[in-house]
Protein backbone atom coordinates (compact mmCIF):
# COMPACT_ATOMS: atom_id res chain seq x y z
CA UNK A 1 70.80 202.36 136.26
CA UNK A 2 72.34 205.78 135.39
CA UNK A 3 75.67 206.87 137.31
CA UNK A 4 76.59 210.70 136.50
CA UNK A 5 79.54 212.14 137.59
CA UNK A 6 80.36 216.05 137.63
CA UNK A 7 83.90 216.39 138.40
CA UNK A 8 86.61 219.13 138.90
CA UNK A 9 90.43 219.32 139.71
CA UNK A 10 89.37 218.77 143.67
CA UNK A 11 86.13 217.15 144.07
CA UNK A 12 84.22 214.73 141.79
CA UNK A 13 80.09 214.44 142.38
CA UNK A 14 78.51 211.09 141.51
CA UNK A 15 74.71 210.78 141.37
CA UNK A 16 72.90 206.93 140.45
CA UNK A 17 69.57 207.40 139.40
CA UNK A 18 66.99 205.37 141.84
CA UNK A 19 63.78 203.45 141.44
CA UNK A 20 61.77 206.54 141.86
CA UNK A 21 63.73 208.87 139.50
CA UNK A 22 65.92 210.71 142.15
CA UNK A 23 69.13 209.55 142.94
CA UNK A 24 71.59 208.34 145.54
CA UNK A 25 75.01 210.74 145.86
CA UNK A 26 78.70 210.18 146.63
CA UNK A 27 81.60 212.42 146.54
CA UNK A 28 85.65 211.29 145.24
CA UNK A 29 88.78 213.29 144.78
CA UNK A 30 88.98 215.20 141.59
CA UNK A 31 89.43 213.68 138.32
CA UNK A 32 91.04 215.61 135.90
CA UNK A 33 92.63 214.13 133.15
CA UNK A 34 95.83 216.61 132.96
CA UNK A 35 97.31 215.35 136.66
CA UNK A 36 95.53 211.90 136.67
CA UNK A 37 96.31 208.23 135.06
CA UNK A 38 93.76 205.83 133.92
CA UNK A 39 95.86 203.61 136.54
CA UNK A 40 95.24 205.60 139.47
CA UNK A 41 91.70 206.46 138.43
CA UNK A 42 90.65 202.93 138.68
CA UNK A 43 92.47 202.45 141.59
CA UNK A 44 91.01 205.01 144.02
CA UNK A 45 86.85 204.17 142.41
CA UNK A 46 87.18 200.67 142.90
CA UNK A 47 88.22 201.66 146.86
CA UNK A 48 86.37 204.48 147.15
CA UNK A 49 83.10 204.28 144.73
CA UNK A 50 82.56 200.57 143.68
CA UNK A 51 81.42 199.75 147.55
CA UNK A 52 78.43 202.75 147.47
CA UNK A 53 77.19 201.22 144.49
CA UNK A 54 74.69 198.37 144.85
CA UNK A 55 73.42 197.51 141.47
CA UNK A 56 74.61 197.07 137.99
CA UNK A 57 75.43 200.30 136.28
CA UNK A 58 74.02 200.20 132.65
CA UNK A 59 74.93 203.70 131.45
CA UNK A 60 77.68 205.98 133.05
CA UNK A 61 78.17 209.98 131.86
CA UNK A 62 81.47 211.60 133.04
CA UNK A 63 81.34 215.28 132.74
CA UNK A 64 84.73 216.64 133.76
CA UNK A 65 87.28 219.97 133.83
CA UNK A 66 90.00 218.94 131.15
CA UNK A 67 88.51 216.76 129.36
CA UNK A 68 89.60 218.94 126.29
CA UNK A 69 89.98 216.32 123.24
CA UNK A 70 89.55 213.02 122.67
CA UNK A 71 92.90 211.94 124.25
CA UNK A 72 92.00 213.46 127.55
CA UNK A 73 88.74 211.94 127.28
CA UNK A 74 90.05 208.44 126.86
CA UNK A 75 92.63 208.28 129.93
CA UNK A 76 88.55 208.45 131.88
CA UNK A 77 87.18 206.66 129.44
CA UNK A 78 89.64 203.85 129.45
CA UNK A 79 89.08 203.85 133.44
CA UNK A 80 85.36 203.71 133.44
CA UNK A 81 85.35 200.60 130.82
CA UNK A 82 87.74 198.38 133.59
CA UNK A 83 85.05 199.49 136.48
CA UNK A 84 81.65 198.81 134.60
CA UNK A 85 82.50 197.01 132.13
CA UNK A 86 79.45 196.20 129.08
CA UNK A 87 77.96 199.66 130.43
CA UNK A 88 77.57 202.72 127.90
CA UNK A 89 80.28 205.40 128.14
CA UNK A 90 79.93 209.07 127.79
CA UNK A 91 82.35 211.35 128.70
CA UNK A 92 82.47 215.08 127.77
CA UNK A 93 83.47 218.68 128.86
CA UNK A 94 82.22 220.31 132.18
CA UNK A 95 80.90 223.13 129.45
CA UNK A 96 78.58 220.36 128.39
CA UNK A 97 77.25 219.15 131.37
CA UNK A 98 76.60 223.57 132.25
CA UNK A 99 74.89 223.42 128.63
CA UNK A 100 73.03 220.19 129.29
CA UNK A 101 71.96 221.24 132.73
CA UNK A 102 70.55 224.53 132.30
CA UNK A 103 69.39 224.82 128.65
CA UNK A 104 68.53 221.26 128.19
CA UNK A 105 67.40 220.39 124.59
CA UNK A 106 67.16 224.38 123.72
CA UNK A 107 69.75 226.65 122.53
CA UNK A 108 71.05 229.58 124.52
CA UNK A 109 74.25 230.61 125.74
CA UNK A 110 75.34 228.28 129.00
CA UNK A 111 78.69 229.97 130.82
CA UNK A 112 80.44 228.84 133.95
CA UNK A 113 81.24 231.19 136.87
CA UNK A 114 83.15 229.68 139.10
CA UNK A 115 86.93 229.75 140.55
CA UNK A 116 87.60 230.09 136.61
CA UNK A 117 85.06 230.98 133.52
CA UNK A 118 83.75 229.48 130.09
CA UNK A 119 81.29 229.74 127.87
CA UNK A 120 79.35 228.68 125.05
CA UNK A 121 77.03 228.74 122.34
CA UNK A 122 74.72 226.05 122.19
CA UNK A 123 72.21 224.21 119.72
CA UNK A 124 70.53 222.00 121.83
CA UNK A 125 72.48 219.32 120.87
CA UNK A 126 76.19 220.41 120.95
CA UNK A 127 78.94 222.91 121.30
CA UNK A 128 78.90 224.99 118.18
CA UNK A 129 80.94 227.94 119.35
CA UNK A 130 83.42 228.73 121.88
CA UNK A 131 85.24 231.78 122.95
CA UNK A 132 88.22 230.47 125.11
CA UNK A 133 88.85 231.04 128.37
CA UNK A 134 92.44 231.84 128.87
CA UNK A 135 93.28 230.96 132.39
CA UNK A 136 92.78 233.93 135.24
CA UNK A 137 96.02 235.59 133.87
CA UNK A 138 94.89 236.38 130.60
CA UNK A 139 91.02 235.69 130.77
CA UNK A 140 88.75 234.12 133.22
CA UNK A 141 86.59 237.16 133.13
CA UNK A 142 83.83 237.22 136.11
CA UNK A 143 85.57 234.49 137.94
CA UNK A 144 86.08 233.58 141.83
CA UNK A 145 90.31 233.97 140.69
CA UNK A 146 89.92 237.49 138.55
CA UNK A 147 87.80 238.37 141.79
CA UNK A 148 90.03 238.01 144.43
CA UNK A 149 93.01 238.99 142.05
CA UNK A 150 91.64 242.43 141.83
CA UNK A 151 90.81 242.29 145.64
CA UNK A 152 94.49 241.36 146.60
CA UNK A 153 96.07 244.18 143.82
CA UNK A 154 94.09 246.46 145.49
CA UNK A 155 94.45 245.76 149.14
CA UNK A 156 99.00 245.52 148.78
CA UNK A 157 98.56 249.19 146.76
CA UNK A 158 96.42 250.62 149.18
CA UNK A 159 93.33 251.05 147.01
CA UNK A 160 91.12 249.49 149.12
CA UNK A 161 88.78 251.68 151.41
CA UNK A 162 90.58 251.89 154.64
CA UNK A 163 87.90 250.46 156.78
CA UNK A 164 87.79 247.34 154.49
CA UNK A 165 91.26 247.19 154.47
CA UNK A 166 91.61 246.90 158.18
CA UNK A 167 88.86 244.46 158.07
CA UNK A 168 90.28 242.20 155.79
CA UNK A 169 94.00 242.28 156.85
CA UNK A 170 92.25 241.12 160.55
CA UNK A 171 90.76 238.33 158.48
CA UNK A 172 94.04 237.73 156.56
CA UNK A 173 97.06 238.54 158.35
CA UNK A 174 99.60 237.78 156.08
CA UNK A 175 102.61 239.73 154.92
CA UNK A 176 103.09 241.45 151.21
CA UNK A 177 105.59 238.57 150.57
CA UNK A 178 103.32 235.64 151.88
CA UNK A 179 100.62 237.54 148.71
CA UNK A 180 103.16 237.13 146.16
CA UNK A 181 104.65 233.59 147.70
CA UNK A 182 101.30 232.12 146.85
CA UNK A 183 100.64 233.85 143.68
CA UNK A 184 103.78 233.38 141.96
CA UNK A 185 105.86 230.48 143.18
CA UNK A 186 102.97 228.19 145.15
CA UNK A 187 100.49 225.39 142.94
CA UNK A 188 97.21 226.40 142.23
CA UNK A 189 97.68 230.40 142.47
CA UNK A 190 94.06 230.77 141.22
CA UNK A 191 92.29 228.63 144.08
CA UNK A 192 94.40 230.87 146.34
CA UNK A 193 92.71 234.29 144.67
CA UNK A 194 89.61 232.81 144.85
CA UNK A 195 89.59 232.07 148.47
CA UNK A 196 89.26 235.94 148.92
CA UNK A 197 85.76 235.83 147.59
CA UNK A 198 84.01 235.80 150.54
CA UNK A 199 85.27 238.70 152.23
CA UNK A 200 83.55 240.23 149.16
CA UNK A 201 80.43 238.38 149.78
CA UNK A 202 80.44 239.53 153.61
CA UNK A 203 80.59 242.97 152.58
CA UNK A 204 78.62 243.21 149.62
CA UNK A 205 76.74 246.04 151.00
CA UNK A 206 80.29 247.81 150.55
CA UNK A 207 79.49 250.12 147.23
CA UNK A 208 83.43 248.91 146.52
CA UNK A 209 82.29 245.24 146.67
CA UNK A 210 79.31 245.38 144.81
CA UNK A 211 80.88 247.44 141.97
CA UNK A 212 83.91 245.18 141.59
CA UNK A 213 81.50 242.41 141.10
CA UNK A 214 79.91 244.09 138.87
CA UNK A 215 82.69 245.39 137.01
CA UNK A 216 84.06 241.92 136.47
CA UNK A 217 80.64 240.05 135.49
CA UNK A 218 80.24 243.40 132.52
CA UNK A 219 83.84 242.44 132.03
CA UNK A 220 82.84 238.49 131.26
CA UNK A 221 79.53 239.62 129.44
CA UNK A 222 81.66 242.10 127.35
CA UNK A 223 85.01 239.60 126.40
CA UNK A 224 82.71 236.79 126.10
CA UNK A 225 79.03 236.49 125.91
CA UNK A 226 78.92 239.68 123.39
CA UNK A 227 80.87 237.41 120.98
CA UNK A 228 78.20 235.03 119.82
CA UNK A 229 76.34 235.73 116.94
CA UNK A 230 72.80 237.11 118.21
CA UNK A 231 73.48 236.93 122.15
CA UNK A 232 70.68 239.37 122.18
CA UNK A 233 68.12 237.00 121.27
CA UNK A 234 69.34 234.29 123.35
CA UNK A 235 68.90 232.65 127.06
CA UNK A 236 71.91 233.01 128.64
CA UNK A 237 72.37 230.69 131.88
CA UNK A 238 75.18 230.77 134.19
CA UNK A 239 76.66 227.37 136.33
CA UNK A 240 78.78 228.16 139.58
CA UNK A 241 79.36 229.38 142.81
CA UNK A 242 80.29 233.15 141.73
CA UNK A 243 77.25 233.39 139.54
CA UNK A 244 75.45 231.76 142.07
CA UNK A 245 76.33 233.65 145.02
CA UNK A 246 75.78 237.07 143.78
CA UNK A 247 73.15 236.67 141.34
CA UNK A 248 72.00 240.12 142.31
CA UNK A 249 74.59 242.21 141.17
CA UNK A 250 74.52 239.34 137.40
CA UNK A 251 71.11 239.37 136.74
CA UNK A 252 71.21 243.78 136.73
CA UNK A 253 74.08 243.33 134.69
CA UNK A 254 72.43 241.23 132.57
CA UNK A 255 69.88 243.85 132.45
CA UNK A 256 71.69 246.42 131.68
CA UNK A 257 72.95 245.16 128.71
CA UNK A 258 69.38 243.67 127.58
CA UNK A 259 70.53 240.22 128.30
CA UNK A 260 67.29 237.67 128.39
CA UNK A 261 68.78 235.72 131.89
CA UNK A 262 67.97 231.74 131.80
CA UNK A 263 68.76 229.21 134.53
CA UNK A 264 71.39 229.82 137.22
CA UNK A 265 72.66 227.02 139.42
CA UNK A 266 75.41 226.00 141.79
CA UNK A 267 76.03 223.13 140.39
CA UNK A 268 74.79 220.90 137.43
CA UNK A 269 74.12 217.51 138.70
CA UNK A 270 70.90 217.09 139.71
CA UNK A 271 69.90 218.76 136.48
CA UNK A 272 71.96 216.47 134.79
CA UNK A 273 69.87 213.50 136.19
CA UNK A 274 66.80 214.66 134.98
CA UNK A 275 68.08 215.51 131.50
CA UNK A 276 69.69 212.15 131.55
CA UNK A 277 66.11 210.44 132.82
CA UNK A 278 63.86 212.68 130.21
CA UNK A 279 65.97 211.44 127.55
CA UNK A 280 66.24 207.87 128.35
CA UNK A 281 62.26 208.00 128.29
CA UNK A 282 62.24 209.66 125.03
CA UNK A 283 64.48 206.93 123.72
């Protein structure tokens, strides 16, 4: 049996694959290779997963944020071999597992959209360009973080529309210096932005809302999908609650810029299985 596991800094999604080629799914604590052990990864699945999983895993993909290089992707690696031991091992980037999920075996251009942003060129087969990220300081185009950054900037200098404003400071009563205690001196600044985005989703119908949306997806399409060689030509699919939750205002930016849209998803696991399950059959 297949296990498949989709995993950020907070939350890691497992699927098995069944009998009847759907699958059985579990949720863990985040996995990330940058704040986690091999030791304390095997110690929290072997409480928390190993129970939920009645038969013998043959095959297990890991698809993870920070799994960056090969070192990162040995401290899971390492775990996963003391857990199910004599089953395969594959563990790669969470920019594979958007690749694998929405372009499959064809090439296109797979991006994430989601508290932060990435994208990719892909073959089919691999990775063979990547513009980097940069983190929601310097980068992160399009992304739940950029969005609420610009949302925050604009609400402390008194940009904001004054009906939104007093709508969102009812929402979020907190004081100028609680904004810049969280931005600059608390963990995890960029979660923090990014829990503004649904204030913009409530009031999308707000021509401010919908045009910093916009704004910041032309900004991501611009700084990163305009860099591969013949974008033009190619599917472009997006993975993530951002491009997922206003795929209005994406897909007429995509159209504006004569952008063929592919596949857009929340997340990539399910797809995952059945790529995972054609593949295995093709075998």
């Amino acid at each position: 049996m297949l296990l498949i596991a989709d995993s950020g800094s907070t939350k890691t999604s497992w699927c098995v694959s069944d009998s009847d080629n759907t699958g059985k799914f579990y949720s863990t604590n985040g996995i990330n290779p940058f704040f986690r052990t091999t030791e304390d990864i095997v110690a929290e699945l072997r409480k928390d997963l190993l129970p939920k999983l009645k038969k013998e895993i043959s095959t297990v993909y890991f698809y993870g944020a920070g799994v960056v290089n090969e070192e990162k992707a040995d401290v899971i690696k390492n775990a996963l071999s003391q857990l199910f031991p004599g089953a395969a091992l594959e563990v790669e980037s969470d920019l594979l597992a958007a690749a694998r999920s929405t372009l499959g075996a064809k090439s296109g251009i797979a991006c994430i959209l989601g508290t932060g942003s990435n994208s990719c060129l892909y073959n089919g087969k691999a990775i063979v360009a990547h513009v980097p990220p940069l983190g929601f300081i310097l980068g992160d185009e399009g992304s739940g973080a950029v969005l609420g950054r610009k949302l925050v900037g604009d609400y402390l200098k008194g940009i904001m529309p004054r009906n939104l404003s007093a709508k969102f400071k009812e929402k979020f009563p907190l004081q100028y210096a609680n904004f810049l205690k969280s931005v600059y001196k608390e963990e995890k600044p960029n979660r923090f932005l990014a829990g503004f985005v649904p204030f913009l989703k409530e009031n999308i119908e707000e021509e401010y809302c919908d045009e910093i949306v916009r704004n910041a997806f032309d900004d991501f399409i611009t700084r990163n999908v305009a860099k591969y060689k013949g974008y033009q030509q190619l599917s472009v699919c997006f993975v993530g609650s951002i491009a997922f939750h206003f795929q209005e205002q994406l897909l007429e930016v995509l159209d504006e810029k004569n952008i063929t849209p592919g596949t857009i998803i929340k997340e990539p696991l399910l797809n995952l299985l059945h790529y995972h399950l054609q593949n295995s059959k093709d075998e």
